[in-house]
C-alpha atoms as a PDB file:
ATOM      1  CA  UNK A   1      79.604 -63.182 -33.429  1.00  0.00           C
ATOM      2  CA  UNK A   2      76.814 -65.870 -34.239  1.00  0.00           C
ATOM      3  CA  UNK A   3      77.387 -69.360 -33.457  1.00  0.00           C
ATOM      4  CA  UNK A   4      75.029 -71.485 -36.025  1.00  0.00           C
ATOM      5  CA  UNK A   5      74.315 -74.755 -34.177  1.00  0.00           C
ATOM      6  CA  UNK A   6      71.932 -77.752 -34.436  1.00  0.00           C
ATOM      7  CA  UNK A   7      68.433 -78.035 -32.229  1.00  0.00           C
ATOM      8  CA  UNK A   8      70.048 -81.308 -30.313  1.00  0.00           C
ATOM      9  CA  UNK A   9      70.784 -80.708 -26.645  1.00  0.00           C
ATOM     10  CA  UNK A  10      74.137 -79.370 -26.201  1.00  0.00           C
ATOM     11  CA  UNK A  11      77.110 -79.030 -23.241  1.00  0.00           C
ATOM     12  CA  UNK A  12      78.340 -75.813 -22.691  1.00  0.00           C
ATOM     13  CA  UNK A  13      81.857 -75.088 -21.396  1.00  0.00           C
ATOM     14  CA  UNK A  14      82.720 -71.853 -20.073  1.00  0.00           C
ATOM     15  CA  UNK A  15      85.031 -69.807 -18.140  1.00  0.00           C
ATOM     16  CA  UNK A  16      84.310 -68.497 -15.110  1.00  0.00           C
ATOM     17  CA  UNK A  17      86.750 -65.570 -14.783  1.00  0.00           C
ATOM     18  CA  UNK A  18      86.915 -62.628 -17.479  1.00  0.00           C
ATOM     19  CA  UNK A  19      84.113 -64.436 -19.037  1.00  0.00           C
ATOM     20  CA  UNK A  20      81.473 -64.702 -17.075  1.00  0.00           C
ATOM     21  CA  UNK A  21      82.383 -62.518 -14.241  1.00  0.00           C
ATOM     22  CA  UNK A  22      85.225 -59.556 -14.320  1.00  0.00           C
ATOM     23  CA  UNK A  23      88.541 -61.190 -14.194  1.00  0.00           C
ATOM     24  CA  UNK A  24      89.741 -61.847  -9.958  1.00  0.00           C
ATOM     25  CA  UNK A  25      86.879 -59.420  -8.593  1.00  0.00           C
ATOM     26  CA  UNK A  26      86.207 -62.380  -6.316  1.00  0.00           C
ATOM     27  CA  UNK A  27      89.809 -60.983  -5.042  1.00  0.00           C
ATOM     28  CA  UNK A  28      88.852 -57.722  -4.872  1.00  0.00           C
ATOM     29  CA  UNK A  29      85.170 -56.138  -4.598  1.00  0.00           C
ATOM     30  CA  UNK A  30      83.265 -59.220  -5.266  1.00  0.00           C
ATOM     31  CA  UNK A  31      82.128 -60.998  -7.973  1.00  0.00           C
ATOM     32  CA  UNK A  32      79.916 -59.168 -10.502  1.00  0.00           C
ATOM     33  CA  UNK A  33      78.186 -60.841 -14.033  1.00  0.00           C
ATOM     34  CA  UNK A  34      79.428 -59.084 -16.908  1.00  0.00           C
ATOM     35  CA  UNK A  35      77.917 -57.644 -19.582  1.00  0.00           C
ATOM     36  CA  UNK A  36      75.130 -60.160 -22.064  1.00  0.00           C
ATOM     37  CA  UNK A  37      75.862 -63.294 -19.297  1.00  0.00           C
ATOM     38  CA  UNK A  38      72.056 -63.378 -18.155  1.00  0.00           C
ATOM     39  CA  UNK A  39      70.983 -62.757 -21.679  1.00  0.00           C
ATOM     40  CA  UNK A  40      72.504 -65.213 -23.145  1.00  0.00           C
ATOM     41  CA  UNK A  41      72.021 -68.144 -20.163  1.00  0.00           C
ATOM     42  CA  UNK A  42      68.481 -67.199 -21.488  1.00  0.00           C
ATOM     43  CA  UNK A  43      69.173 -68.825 -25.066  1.00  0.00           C
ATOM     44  CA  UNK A  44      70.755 -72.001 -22.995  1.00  0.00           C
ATOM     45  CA  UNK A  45      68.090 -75.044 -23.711  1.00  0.00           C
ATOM     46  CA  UNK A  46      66.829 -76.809 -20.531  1.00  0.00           C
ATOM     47  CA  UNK A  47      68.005 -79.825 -21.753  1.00  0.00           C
ATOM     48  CA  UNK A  48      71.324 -78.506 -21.997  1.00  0.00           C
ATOM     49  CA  UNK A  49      74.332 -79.074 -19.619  1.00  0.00           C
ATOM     50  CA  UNK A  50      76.193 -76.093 -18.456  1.00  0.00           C
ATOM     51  CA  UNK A  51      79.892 -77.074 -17.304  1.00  0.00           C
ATOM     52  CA  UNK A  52      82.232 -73.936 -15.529  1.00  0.00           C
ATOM     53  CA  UNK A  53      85.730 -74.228 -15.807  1.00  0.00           C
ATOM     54  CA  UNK A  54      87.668 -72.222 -13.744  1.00  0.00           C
ATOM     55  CA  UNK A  55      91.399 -71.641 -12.156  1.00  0.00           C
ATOM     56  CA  UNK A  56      89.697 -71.098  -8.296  1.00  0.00           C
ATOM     57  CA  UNK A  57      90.225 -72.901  -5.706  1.00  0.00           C
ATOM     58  CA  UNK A  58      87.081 -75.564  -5.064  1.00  0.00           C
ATOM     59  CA  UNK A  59      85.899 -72.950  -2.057  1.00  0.00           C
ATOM     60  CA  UNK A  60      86.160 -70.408  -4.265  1.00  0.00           C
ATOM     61  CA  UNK A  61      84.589 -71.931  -6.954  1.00  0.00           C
ATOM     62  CA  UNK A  62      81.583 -73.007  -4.326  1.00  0.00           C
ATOM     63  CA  UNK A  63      81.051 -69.427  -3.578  1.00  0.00           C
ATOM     64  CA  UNK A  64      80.876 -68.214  -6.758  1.00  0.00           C
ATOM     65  CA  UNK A  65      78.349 -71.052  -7.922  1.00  0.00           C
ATOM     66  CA  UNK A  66      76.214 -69.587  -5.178  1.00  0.00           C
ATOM     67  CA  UNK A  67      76.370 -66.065  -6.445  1.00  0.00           C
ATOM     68  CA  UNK A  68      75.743 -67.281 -10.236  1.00  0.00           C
ATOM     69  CA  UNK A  69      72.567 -69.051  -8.693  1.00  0.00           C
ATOM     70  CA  UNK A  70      71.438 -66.194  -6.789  1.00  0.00           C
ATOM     71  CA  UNK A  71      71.838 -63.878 -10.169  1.00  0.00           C
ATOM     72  CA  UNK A  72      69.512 -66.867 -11.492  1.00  0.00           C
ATOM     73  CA  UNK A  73      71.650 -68.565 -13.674  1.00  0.00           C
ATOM     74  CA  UNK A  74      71.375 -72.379 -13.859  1.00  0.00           C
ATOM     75  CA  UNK A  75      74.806 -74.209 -13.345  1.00  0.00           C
ATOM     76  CA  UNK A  76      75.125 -77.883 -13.693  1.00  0.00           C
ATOM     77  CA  UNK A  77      79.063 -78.452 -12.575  1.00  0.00           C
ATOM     78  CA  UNK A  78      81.923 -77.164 -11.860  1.00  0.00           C
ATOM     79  CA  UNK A  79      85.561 -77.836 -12.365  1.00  0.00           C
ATOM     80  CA  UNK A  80      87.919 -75.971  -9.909  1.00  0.00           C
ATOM     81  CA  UNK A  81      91.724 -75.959  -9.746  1.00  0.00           C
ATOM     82  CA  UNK A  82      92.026 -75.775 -13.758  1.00  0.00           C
ATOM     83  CA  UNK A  83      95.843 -74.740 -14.709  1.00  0.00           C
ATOM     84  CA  UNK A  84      96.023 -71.172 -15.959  1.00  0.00           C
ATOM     85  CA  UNK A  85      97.102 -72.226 -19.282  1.00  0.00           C
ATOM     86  CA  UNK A  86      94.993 -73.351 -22.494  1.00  0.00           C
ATOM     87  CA  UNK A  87      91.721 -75.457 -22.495  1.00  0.00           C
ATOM     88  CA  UNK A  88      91.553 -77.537 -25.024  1.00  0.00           C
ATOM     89  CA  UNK A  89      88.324 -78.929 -26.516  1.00  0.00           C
ATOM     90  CA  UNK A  90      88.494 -82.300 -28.636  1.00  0.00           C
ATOM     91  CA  UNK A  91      85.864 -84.199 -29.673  1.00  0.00           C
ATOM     92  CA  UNK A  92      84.936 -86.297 -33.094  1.00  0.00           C
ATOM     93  CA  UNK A  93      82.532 -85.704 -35.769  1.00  0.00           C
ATOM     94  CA  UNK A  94      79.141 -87.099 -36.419  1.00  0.00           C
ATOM     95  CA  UNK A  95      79.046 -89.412 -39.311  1.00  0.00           C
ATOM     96  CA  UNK A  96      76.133 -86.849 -40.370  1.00  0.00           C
ATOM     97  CA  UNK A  97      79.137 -84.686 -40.768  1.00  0.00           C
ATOM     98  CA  UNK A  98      78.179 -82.251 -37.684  1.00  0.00           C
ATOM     99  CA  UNK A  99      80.976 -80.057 -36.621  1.00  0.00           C
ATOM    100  CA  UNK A 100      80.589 -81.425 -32.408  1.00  0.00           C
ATOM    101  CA  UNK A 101      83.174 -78.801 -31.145  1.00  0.00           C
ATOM    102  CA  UNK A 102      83.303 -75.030 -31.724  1.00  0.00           C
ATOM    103  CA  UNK A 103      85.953 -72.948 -29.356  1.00  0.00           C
ATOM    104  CA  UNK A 104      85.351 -69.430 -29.052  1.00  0.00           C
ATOM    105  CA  UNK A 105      87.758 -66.959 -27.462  1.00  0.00           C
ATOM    106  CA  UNK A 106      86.573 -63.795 -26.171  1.00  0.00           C
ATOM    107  CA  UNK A 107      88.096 -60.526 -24.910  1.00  0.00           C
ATOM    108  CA  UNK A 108      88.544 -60.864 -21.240  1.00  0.00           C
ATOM    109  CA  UNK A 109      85.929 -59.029 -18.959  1.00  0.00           C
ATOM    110  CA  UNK A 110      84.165 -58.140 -22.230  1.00  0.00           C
ATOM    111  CA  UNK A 111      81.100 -60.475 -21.437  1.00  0.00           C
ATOM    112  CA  UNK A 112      79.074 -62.581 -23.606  1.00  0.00           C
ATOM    113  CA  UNK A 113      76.861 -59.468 -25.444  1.00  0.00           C
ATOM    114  CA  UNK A 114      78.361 -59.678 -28.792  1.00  0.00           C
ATOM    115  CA  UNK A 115      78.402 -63.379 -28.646  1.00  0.00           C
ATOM    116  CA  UNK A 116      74.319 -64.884 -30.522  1.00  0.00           C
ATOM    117  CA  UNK A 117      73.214 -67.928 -31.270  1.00  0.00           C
ATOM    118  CA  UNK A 118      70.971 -69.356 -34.061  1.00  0.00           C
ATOM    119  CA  UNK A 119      69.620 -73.129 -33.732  1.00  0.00           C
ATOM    120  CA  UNK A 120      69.134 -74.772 -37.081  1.00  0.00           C
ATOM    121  CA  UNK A 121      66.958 -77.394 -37.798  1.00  0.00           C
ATOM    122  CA  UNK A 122      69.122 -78.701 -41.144  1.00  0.00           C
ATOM    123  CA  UNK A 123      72.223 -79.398 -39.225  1.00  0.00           C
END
C-alpha cells in the first residue's frame, strides 16, 4: 500500500502494539520491532511529529519508549492508557481541498513493510 501525501510537515499516529512491535511481547519475551518499522521511521521527515498510541499502562509505555529509542527510532509522545476499542481520527479539510486525515488499518504483528510512501509536491 502507498500513501500519496503532500511535502508539508506531517503528525503521525501510530499504534504501539501489533503495529509497531508484536502484539503483548512486552508480556511475554520482550518487546521486538516488527518487520519494515525502522525502514519506514526512515521516510518520517524531521520536521515531522511522531505521536504513539497505545493500551499500556504509562510504565509500560515508558519502557517501551526506551526500547524504540535504543532501536533508534525517534518518538515525540506518547499516549498510554488508550481503551482497547477504536481510534478515531477527525480532522477538517484544507480550503486547498487537501485530504488532512488518512486512517490505515493493518494486519496485526504484520509490521509496516508493505506500507510506502510518496510525497507530492502538487498536493
Amino acid at each position: 500500500m502507498k500513501l500519496v501525501l503532500s511535502t508539508l510537515p506531517k503528525t503521525w499516529l501510530f499504534d504501539l502494539d501489533g503495529l509497531l512491535v508484536a502484539h503483548n511481547g512486552h508480556l511475554r519475551e520482550g518487546d521486538r520491532l516488527l518487520p519494515g518499522v525502522q525502514e519506514f521511521w526512515q521516510q518520517l521527515g524531521q520536521k515531522d511529529r511522531i505521536v504513539l498510541l497505545t493500551a499500556r499502562t504509562a510504565a509500560e509505555a515508558a519502557a517501551a519508549r526506551d526500547f524504540l529509542v535504543r532501536a533508534g527510532l525517534r518518538v515525540d509522545q506518547i499516549l498510554a492508557d488508550c481503551p482497547l476499542g477504536e481510534r478515531i481520527l477527525l480532522n477538517d479539510a484544507k480550503p486547498s481541498g487537501l485530504c488532512t486525515a488518512h486512517a490505515v488499518c493493518l494486519p496485526r504483528d504484520a509490521g509496516l513493510a508493505g506500507l510506502s510512501v510518496k510525497l507530492d509536491p502538487e498536493l
